[in-house]
N, C-alpha and C. Protein backbone atom coordinates (compact mmCIF):
# COMPACT_ATOMS: atom_id res chain seq x y z
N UNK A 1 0.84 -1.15 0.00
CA UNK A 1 0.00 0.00 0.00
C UNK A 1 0.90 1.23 0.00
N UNK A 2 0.91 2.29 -0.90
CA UNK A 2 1.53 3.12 -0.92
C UNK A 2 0.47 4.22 -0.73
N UNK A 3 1.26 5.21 -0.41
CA UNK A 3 0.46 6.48 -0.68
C UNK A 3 0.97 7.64 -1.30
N UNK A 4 0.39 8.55 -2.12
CA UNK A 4 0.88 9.33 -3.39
C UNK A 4 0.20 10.62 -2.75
N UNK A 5 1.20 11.53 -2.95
CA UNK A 5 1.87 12.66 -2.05
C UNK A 5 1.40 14.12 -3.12
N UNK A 6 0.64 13.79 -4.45
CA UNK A 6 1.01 14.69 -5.86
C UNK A 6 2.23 13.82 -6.61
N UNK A 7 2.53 14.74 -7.19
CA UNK A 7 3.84 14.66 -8.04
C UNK A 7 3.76 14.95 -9.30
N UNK A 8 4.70 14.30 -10.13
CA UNK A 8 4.08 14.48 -11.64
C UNK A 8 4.40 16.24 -11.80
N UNK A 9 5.57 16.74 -10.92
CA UNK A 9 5.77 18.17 -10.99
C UNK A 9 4.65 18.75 -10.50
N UNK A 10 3.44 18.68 -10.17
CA UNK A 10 2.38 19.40 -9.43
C UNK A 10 2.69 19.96 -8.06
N UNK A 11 2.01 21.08 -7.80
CA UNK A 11 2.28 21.79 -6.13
C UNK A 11 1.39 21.59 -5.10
N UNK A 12 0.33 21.00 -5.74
CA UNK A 12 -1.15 20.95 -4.94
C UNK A 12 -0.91 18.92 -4.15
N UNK A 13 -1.45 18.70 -3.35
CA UNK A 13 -1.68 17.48 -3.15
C UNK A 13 -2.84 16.82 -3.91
N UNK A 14 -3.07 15.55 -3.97
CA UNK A 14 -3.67 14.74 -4.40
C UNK A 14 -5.31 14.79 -3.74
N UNK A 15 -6.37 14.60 -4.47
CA UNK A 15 -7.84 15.13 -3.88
C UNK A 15 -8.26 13.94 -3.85
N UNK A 16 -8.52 12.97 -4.59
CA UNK A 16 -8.82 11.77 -4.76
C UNK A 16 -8.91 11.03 -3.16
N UNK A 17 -10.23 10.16 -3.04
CA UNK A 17 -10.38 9.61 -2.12
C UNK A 17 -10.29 8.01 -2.13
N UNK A 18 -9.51 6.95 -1.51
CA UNK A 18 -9.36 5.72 -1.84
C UNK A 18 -10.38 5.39 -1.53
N UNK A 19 -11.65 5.18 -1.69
CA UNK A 19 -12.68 4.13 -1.42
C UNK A 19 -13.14 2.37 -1.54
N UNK A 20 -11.80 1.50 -1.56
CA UNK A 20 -11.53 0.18 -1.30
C UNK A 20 -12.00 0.02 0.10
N UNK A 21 -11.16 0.77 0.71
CA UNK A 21 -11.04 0.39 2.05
C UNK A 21 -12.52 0.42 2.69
N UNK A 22 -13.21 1.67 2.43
CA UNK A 22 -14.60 1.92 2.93
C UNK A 22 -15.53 0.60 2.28
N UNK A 23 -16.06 0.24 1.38
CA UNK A 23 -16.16 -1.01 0.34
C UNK A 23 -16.36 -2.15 1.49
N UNK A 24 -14.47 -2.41 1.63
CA UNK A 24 -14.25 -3.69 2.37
C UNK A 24 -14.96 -3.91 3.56
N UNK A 25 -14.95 -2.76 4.89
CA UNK A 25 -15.14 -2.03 5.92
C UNK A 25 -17.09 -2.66 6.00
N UNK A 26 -17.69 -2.11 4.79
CA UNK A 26 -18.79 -1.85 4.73
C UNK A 26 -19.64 -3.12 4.22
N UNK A 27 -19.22 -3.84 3.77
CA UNK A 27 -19.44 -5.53 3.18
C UNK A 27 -18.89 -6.34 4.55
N UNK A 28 -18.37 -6.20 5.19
CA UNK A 28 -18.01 -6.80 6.83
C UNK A 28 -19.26 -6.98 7.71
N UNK A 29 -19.65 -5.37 8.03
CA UNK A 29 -20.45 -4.92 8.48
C UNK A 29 -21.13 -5.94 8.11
N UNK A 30 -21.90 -5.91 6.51
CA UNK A 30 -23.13 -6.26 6.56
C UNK A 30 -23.18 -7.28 6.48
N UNK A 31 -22.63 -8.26 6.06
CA UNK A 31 -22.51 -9.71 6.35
C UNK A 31 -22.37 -10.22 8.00
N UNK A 32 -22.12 -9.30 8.62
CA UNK A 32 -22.35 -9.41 10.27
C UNK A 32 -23.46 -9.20 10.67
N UNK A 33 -24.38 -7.82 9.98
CA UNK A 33 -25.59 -7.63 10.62
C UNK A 33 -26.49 -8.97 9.77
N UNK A 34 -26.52 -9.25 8.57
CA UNK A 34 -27.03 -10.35 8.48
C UNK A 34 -27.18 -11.89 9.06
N UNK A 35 -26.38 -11.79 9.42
CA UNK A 35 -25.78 -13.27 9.87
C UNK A 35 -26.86 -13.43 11.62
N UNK A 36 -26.32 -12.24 12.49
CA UNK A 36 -26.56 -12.07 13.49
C UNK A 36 -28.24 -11.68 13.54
N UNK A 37 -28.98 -10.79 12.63
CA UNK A 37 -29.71 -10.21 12.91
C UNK A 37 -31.00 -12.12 12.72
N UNK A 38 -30.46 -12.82 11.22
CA UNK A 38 -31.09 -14.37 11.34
C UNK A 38 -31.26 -14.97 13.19
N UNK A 39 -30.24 -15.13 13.62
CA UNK A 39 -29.74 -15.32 14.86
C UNK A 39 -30.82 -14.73 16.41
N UNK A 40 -30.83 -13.62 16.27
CA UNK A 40 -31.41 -12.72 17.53
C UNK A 40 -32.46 -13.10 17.44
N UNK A 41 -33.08 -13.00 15.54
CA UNK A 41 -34.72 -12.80 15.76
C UNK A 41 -35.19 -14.43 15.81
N UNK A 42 -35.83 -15.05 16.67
CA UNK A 42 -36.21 -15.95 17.65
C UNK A 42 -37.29 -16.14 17.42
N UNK A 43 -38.65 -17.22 17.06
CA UNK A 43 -39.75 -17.04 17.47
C UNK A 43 -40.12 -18.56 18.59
N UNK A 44 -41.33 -18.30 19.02
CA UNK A 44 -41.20 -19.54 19.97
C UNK A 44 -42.49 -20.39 18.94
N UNK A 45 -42.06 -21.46 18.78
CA UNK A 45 -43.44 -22.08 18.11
C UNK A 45 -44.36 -22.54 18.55
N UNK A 46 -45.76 -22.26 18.13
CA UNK A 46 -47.02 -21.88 18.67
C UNK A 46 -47.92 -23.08 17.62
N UNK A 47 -48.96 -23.27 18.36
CA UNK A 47 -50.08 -23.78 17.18
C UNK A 47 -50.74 -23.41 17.66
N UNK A 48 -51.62 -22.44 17.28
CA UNK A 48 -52.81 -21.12 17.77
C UNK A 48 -54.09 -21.73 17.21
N UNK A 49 -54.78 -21.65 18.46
CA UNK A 49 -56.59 -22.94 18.18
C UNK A 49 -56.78 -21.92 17.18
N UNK A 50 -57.83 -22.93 16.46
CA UNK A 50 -58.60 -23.25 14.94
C UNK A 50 -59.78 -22.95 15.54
N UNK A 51 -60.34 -22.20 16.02
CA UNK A 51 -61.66 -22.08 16.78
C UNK A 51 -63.18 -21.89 15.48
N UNK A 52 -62.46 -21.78 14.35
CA UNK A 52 -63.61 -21.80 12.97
C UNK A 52 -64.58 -22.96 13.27
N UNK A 53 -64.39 -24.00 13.45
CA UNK A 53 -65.17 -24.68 13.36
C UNK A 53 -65.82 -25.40 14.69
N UNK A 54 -65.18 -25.21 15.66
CA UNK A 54 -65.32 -25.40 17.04
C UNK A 54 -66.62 -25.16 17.49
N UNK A 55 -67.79 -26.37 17.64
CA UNK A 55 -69.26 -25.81 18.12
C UNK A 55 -68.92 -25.47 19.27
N UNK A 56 -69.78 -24.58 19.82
CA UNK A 56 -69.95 -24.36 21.22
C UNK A 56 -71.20 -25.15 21.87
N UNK A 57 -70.44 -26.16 23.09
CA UNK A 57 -71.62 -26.57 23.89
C UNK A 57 -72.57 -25.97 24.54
N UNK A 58 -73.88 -26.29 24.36
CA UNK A 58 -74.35 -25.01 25.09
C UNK A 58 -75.58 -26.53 26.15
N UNK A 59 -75.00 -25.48 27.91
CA UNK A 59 -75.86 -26.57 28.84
C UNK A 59 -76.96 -25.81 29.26
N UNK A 60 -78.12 -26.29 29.73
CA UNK A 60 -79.23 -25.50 30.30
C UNK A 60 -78.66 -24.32 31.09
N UNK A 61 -77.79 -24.92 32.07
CA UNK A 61 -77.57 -24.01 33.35
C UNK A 61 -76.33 -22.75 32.84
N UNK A 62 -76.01 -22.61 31.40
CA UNK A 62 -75.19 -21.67 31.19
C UNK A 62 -75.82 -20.30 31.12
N UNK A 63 -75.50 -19.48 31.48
CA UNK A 63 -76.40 -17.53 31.44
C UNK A 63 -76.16 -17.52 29.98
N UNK A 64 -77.19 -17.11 28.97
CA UNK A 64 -76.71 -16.42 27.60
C UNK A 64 -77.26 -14.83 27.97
N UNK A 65 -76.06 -14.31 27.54
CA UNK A 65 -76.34 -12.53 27.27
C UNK A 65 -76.15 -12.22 25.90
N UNK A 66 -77.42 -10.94 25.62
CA UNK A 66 -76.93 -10.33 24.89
C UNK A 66 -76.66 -8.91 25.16
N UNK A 67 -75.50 -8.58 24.18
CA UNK A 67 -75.45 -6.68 24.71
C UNK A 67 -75.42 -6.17 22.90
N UNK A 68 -76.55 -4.82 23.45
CA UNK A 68 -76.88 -4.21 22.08
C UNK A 68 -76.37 -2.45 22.50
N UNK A 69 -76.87 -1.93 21.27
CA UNK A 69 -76.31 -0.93 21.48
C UNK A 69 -77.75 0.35 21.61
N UNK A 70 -77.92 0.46 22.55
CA UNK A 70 -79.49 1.38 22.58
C UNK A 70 -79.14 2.82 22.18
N UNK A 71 -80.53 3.52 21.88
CA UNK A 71 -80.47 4.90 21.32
C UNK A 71 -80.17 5.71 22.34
N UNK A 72 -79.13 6.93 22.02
CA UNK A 72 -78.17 7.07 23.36
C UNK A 72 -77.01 7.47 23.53
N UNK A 73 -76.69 6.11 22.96
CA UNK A 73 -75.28 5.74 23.51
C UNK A 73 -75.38 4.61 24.84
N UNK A 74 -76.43 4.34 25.04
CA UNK A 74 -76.84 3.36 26.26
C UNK A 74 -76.40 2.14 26.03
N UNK A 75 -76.16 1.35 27.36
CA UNK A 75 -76.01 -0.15 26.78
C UNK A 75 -76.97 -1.06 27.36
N UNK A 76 -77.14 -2.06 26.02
CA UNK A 76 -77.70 -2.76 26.55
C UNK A 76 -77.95 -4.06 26.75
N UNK A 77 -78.40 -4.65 28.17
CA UNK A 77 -77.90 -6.01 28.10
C UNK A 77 -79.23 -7.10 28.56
N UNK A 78 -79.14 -8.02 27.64
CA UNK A 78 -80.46 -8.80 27.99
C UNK A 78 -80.38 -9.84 28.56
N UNK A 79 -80.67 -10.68 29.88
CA UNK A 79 -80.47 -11.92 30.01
C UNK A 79 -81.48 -12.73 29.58
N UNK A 80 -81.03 -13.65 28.60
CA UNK A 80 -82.03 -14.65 28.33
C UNK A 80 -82.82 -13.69 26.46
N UNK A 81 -83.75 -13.28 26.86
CA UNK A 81 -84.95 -12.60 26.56
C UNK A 81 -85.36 -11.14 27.36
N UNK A 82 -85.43 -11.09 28.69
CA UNK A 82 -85.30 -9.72 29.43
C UNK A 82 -84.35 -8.77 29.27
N UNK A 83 -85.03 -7.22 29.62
CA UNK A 83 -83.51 -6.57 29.69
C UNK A 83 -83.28 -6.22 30.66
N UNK A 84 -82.07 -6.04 31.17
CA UNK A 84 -81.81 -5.87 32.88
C UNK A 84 -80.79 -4.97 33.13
N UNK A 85 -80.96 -4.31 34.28
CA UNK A 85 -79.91 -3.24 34.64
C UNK A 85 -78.68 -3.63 34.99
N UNK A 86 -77.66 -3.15 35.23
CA UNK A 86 -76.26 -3.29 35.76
C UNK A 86 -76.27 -3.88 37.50
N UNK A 87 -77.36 -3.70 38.33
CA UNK A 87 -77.90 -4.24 39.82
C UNK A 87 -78.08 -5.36 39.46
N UNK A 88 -79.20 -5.46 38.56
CA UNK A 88 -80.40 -6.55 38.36
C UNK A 88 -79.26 -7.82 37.94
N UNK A 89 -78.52 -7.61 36.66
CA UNK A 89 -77.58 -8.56 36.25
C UNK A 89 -77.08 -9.03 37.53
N UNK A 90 -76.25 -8.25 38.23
CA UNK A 90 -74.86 -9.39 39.22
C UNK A 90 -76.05 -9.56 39.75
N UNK A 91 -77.59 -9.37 40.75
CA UNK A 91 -78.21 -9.94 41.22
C UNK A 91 -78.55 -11.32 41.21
N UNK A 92 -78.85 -11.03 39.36
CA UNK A 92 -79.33 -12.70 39.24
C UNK A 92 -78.03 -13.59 38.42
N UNK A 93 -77.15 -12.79 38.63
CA UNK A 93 -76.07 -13.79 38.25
C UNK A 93 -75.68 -14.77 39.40
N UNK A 94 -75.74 -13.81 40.36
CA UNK A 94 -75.23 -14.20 41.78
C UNK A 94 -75.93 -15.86 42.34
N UNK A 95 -77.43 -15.05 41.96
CA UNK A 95 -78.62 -16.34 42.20
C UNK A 95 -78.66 -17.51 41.59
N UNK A 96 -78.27 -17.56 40.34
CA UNK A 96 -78.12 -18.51 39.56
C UNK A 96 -76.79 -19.57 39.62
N UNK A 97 -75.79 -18.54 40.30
CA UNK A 97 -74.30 -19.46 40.95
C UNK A 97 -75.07 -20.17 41.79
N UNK A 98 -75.35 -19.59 42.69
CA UNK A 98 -75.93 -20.26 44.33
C UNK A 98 -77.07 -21.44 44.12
N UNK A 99 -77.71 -20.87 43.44
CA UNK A 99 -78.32 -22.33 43.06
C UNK A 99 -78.06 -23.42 42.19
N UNK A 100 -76.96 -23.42 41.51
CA UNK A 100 -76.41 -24.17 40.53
C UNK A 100 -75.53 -24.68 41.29
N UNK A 101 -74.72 -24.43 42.51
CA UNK A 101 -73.89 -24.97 43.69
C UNK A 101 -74.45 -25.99 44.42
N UNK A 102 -75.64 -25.09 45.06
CA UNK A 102 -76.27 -25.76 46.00
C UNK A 102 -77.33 -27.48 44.90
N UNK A 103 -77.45 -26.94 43.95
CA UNK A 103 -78.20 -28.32 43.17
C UNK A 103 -76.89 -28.86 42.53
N UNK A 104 -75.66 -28.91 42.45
CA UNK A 104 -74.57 -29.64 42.77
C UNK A 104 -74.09 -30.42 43.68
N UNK A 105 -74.88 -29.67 45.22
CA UNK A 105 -74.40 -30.79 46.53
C UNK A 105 -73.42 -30.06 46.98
N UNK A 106 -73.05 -28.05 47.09
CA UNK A 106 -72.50 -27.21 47.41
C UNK A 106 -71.38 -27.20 46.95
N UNK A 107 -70.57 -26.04 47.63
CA UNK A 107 -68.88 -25.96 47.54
C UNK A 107 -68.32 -27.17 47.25
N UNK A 108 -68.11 -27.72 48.84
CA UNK A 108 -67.21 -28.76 48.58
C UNK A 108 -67.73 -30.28 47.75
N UNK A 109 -68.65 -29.94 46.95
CA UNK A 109 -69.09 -31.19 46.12
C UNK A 109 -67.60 -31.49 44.97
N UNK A 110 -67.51 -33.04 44.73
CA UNK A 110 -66.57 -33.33 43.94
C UNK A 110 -67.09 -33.09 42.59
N UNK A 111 -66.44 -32.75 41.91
CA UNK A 111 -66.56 -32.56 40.09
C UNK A 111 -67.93 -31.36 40.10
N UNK A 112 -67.53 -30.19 40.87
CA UNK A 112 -68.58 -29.27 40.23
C UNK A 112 -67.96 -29.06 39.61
N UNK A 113 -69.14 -28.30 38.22
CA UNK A 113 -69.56 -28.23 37.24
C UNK A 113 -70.04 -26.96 36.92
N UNK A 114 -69.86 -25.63 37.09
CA UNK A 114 -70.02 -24.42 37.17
C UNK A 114 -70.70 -23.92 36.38
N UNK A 115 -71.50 -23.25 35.89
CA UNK A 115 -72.13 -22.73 34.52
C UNK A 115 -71.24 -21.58 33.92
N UNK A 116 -71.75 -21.44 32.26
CA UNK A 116 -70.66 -20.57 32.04
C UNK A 116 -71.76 -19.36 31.58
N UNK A 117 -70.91 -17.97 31.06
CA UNK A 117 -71.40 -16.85 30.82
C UNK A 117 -71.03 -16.85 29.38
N UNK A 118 -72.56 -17.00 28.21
CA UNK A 118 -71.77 -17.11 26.86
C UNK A 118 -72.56 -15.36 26.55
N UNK A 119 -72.23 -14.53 25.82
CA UNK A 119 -72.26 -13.20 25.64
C UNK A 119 -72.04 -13.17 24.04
N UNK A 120 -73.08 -12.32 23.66
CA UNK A 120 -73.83 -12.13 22.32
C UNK A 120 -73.37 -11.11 22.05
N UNK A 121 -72.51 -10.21 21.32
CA UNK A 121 -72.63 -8.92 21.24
C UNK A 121 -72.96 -8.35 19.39
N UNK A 122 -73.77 -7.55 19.37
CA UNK A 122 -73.53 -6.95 17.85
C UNK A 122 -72.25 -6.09 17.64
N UNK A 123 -71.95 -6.30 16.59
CA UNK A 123 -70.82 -5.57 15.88
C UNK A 123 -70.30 -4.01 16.15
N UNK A 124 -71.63 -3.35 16.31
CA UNK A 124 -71.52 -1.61 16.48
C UNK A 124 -71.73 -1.49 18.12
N UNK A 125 -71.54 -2.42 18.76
CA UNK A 125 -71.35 -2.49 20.16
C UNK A 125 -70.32 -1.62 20.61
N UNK A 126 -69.73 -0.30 20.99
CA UNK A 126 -69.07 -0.12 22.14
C UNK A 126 -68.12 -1.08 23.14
N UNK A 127 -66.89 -0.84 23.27
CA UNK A 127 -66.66 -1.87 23.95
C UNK A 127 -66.30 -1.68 25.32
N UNK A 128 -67.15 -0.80 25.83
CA UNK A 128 -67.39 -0.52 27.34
C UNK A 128 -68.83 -1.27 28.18
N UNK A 129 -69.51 -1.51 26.63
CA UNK A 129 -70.88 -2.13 27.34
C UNK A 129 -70.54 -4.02 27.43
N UNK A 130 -69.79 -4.25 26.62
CA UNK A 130 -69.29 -5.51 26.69
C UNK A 130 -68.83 -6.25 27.37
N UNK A 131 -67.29 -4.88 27.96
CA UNK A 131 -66.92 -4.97 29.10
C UNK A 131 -67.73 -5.01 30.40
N UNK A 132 -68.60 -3.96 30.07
CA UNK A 132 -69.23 -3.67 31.41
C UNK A 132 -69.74 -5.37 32.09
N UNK A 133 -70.15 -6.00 30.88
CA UNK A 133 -70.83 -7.40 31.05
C UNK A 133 -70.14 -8.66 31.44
N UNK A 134 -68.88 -8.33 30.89
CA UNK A 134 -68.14 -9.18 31.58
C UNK A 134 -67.78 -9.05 32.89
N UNK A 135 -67.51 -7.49 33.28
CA UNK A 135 -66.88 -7.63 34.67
C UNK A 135 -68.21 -7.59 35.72
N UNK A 136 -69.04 -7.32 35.10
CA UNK A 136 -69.93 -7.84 35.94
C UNK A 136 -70.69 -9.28 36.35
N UNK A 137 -69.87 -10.49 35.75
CA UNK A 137 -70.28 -11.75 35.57
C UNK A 137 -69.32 -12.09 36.41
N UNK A 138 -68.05 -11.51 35.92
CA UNK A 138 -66.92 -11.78 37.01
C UNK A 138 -67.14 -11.45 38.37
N UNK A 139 -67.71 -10.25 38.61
CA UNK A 139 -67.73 -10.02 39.93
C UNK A 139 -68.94 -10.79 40.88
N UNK A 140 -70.01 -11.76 39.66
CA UNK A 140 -71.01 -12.88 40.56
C UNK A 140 -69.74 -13.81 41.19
N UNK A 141 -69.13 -13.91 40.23
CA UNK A 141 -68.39 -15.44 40.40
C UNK A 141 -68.15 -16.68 39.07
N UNK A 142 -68.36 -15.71 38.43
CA UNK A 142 -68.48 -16.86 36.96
C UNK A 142 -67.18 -16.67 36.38
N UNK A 143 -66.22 -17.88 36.60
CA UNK A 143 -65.23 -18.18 35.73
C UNK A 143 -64.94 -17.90 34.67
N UNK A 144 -66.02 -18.63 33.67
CA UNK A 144 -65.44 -18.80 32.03
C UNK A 144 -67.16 -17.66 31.71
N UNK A 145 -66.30 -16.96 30.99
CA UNK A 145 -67.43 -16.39 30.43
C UNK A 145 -66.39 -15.91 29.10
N UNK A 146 -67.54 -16.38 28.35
CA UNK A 146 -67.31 -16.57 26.61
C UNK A 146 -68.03 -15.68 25.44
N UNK A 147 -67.19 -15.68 24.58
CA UNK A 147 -67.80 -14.74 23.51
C UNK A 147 -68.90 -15.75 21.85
N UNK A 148 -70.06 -15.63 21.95
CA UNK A 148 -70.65 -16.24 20.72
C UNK A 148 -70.39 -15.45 19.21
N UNK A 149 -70.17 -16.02 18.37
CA UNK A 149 -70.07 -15.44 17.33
C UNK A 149 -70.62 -16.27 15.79
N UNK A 150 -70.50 -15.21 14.97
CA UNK A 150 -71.12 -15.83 13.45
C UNK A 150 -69.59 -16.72 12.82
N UNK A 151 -70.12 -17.68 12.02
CA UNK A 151 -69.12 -18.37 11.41
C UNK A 151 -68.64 -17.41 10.45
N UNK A 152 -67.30 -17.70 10.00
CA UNK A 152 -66.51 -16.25 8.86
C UNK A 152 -67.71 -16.86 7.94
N UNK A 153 -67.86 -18.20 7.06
CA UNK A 153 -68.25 -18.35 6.19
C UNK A 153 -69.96 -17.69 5.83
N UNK A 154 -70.63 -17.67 6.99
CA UNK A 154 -71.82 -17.32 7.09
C UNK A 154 -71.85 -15.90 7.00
N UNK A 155 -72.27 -15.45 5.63
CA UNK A 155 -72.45 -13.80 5.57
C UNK A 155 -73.71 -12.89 5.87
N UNK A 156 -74.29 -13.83 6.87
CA UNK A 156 -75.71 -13.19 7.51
C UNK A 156 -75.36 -11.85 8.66
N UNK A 157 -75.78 -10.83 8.32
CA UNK A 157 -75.37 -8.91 8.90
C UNK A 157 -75.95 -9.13 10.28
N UNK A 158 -77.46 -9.62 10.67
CA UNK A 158 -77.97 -9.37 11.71
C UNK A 158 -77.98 -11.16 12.93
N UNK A 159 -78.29 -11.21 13.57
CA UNK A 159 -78.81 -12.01 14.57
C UNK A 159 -79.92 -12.04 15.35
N UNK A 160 -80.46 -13.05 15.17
CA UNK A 160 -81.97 -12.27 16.54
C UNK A 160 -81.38 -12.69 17.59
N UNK A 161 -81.88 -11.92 18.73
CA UNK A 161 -81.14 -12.03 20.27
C UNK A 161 -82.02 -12.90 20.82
């Protein structure tokens, strides 16, 4: 490797920039960030439920809700067929644990069997009234409370509640 000073009788130095070196420098690099960046990025492997086709069981003793969206901005939530207030719900959510316990053979009965909370919602639902329905199922005591929905394939807009 030499380096050139001018010459050639000239007074000025040489302007010219060696750009090999930068090249070499810069092809390093990136064959490092490639190599490494394969390396870091990690995923953990998953098989994520297929829930498309998955019926939902449905038992007598499960609560079905629906929540709509009333004129307003109101929400609203029906148990069964009725519509019921935000009291009225944990009321008879509450009632419906306690007696689904007690016609189990109570608490400490072996293999209870809990009912679940399956929840209807339309599409232009708010998702404060939804919420609201869940945490208020939660706060009876109901474990699993679940969301019903339309199959992708089924392109029907409405539902009757």
């Amino acid at each position: 490797m030499a380096m050139s000073t001018g010459g050639g009788g000239e007074d000025r130095p040489m302007s010219d920039i060696n750009t090999t070196p930068l090249v070499d420098v810069m092809l390093v690099l990136l064959i490092i960030f490639l190599v490494t960046t394969t390396i870091a990025v990690q995923t953990v492997p998953l098989k994520l439920p297929d829930v498309r086709f998955d019926p939902t069981t449905t038992k007598p003793e499960n609560v079905s809700l629906s929540v709509v969206s009333e004129p307003g901005g109101e929400c609203g939530v029906y148990w069964n067929q009725t519509k019921v207030g935000h009291a009225e719900l944990l009321s008879r959510a509450v009632d419906k644990l306690k007696t689904e316990i007690a016609r189990q053979g109570g608490v400490n009965a072996a293999g209870l069997d809990l009912p679940e909370a399956h929840i209807r919602a339309d599409v232009n639902v708010p998702y404060r009234c939804v919420g609201g329905a869940i945490y208020t199922m939660q706060m009876a005591g109901f474990a699993r409370v679940g969301f019903i929905s339309q199959p992708p394939g089924n392109q029907q807009q409405s539902a009757t509640f």
